[in-house]
Structures are given as C-alpha cells and as structure tokens.
N, C-alpha and C. Protein backbone atom coordinates (compact mmCIF):
# COMPACT_ATOMS: atom_id res chain seq x y z
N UNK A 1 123.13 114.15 122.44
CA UNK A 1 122.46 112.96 122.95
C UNK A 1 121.20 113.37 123.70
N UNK A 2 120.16 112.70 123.27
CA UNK A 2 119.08 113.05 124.27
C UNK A 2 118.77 112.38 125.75
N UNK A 3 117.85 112.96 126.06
CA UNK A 3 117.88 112.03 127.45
C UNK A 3 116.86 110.99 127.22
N UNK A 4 116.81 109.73 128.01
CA UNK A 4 116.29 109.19 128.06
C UNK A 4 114.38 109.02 128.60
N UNK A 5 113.45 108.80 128.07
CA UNK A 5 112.37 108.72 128.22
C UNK A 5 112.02 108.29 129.44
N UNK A 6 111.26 109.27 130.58
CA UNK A 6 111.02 108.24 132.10
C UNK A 6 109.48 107.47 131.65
N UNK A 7 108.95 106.49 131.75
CA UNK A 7 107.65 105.92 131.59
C UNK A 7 107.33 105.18 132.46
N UNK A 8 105.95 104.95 132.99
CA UNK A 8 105.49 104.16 133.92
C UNK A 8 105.71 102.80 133.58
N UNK A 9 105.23 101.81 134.18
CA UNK A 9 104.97 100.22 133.96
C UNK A 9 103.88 100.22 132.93
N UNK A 10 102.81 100.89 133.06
CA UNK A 10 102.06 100.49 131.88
C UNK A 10 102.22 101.15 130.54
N UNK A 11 103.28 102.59 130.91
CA UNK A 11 103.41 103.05 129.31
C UNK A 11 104.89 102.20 129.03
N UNK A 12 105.35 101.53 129.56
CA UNK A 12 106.16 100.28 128.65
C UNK A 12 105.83 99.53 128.76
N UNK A 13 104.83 98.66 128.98
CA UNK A 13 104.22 97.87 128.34
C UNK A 13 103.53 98.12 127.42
N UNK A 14 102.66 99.07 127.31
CA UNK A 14 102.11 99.71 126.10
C UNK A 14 103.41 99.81 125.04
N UNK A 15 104.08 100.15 125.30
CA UNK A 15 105.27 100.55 124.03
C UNK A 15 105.59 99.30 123.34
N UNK A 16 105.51 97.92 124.41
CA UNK A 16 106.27 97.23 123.82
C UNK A 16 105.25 96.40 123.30
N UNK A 17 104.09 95.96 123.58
CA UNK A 17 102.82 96.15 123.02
C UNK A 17 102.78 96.78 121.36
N UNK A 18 102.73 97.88 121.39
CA UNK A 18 102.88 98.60 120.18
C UNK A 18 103.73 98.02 119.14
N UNK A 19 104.99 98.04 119.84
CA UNK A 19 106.02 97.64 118.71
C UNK A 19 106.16 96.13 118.61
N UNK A 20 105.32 95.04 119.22
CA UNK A 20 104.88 93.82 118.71
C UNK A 20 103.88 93.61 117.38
N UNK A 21 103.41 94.94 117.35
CA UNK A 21 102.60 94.50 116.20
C UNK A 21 101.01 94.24 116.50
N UNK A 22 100.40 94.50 115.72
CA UNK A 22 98.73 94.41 116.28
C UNK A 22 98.47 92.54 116.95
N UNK A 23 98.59 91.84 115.50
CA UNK A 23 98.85 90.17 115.37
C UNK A 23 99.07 89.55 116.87
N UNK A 24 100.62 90.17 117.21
CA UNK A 24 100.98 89.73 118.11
C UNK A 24 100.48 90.10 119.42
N UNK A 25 100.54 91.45 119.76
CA UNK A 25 99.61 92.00 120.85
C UNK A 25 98.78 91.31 121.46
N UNK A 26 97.68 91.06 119.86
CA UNK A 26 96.43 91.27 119.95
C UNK A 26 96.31 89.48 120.93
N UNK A 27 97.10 88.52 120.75
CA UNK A 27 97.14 87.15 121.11
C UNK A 27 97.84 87.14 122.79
N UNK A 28 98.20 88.28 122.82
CA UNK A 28 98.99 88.52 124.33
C UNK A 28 97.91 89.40 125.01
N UNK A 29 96.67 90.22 124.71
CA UNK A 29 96.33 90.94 125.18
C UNK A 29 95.12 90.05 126.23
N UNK A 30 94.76 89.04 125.16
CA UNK A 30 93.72 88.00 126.09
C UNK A 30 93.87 87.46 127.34
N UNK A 31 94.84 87.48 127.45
CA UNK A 31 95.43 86.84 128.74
C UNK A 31 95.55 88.03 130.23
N UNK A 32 95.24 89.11 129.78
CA UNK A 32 95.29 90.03 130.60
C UNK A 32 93.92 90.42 131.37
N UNK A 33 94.08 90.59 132.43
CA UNK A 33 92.89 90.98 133.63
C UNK A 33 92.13 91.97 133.41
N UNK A 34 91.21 92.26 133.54
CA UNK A 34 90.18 93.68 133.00
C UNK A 34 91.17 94.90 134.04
N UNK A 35 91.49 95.50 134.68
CA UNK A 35 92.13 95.98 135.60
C UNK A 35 93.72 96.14 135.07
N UNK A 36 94.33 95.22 134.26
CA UNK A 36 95.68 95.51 133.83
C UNK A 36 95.47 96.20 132.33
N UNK A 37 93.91 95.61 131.35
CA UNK A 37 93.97 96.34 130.22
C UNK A 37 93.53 98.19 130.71
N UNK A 38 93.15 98.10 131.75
CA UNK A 38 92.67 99.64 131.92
C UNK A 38 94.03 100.28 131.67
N UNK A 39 94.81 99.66 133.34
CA UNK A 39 96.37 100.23 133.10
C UNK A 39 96.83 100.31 131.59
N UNK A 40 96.72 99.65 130.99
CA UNK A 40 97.66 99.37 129.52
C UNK A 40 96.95 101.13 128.62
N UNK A 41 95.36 100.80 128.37
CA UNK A 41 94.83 101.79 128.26
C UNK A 41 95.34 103.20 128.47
N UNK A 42 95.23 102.94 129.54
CA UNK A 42 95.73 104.66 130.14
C UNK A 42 97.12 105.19 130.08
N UNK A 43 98.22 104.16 129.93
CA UNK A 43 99.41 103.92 129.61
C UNK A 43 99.78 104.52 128.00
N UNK A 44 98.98 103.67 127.29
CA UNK A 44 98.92 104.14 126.20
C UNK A 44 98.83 105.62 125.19
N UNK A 45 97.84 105.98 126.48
CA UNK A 45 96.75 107.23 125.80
C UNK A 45 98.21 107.81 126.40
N UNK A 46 98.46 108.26 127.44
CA UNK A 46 99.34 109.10 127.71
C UNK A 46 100.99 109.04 127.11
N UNK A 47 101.29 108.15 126.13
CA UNK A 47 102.24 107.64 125.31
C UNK A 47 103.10 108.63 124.35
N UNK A 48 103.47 109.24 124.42
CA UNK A 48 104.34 109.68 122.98
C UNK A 48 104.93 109.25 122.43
N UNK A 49 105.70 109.55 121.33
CA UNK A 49 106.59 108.96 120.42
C UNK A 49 107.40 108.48 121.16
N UNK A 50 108.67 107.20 121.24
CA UNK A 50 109.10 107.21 121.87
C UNK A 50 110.76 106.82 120.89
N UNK A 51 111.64 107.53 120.72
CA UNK A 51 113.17 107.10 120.61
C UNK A 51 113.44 105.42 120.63
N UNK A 52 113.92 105.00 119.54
CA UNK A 52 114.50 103.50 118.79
C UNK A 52 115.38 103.42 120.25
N UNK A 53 115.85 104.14 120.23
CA UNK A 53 117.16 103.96 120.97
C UNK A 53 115.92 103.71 122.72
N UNK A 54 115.36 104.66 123.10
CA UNK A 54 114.74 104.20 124.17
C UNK A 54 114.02 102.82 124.28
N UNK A 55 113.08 102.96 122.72
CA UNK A 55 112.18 101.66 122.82
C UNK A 55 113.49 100.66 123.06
N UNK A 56 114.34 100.55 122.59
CA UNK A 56 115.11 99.25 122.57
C UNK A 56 115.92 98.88 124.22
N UNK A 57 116.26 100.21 125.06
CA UNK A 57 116.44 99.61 126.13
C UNK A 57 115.10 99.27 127.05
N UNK A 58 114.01 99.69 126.84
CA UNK A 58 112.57 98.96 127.53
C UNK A 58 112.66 97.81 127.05
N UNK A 59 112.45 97.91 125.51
CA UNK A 59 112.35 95.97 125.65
C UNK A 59 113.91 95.02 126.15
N UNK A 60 114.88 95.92 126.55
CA UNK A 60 115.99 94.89 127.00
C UNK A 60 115.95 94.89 128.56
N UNK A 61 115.37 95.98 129.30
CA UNK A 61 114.04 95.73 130.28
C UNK A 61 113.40 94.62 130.76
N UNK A 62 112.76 94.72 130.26
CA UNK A 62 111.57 93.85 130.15
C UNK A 62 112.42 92.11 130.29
N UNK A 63 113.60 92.23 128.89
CA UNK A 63 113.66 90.69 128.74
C UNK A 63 114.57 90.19 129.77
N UNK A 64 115.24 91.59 130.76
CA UNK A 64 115.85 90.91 131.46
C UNK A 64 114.90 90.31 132.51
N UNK A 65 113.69 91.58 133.36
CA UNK A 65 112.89 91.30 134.18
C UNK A 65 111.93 90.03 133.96
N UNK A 66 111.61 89.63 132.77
CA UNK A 66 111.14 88.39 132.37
C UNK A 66 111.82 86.83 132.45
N UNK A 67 113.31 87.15 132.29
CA UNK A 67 113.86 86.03 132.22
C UNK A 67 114.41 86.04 133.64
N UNK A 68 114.55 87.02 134.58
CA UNK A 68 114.94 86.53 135.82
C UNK A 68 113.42 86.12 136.58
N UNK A 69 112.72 86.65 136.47
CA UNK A 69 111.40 85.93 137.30
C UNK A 69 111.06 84.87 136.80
N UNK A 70 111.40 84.58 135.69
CA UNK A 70 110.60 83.25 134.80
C UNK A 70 111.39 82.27 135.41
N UNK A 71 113.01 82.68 136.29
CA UNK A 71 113.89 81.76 136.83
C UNK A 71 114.28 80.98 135.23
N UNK A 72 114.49 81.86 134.43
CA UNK A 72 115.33 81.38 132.99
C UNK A 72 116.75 81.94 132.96
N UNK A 73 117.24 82.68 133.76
CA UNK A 73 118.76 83.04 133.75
C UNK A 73 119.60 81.57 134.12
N UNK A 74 120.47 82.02 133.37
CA UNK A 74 121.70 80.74 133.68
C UNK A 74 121.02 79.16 133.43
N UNK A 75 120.14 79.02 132.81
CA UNK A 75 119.27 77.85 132.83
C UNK A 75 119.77 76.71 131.47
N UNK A 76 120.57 77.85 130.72
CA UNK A 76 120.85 76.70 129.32
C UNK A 76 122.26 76.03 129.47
C-alpha cells in the first residue's frame, strides 16, 4: 500500500481542477480572484502525478468541506 499524497490547498484544487476536465474547469475558473488563480498556478506547476486512489479521497474532501459550509448537510 502506498502512502498517501500530502498536498497543499491549492495543489488540490488544482487536482481537482484537472480531473474536471478543461470544459468544466475552464467555466469554474472565471469566477476566481486574480490572487487565487496565482495560488492555483503555482499549485499546479508543483503537482505530480497523483494516485486514483488519492485523487478520489481529495475530491471526497472537498465534497464534504463544500457541503458542510454550503450548510447542505442534513438538508434533504
């Protein structure tokens, strides 16, 4: 088993970025502050490959940290 990937905030967002697809990204990226695409940027560049198995707990990450700030837990 390998170990798990440590990454900053902006190299998972970059990752998950990535694995949205250019299309999709590219419609999420507008919305971002000149100052957060730097972060994303630099996030990026410093990026390696990253493990299915890792990418998939960042984006389960993410959807938890999204759906509890969005105040969408327990909501349905």
């Amino acid at each position: 088993m390998t170990t798990p990937v440590t990454l900053t905030r902006a190299q998972k967002a970059a990752a998950i970025l990535v694995a949205m697809g250019k299309p999709s990204a590219s419609r999420l990226l507008k919305f971002f502050k000149q100052e957060e695409l730097k972060a994303l940027i630099e996030g990026a560049r410093l990026l390696r490959t990253i493990p299915q198995s890792d990418l998939e707990r960042i984006v389960a990450d993410f959807e938890a940290e999204f759906t509890e700030g969005a105040g969408l837990r327990d909501s349905a």
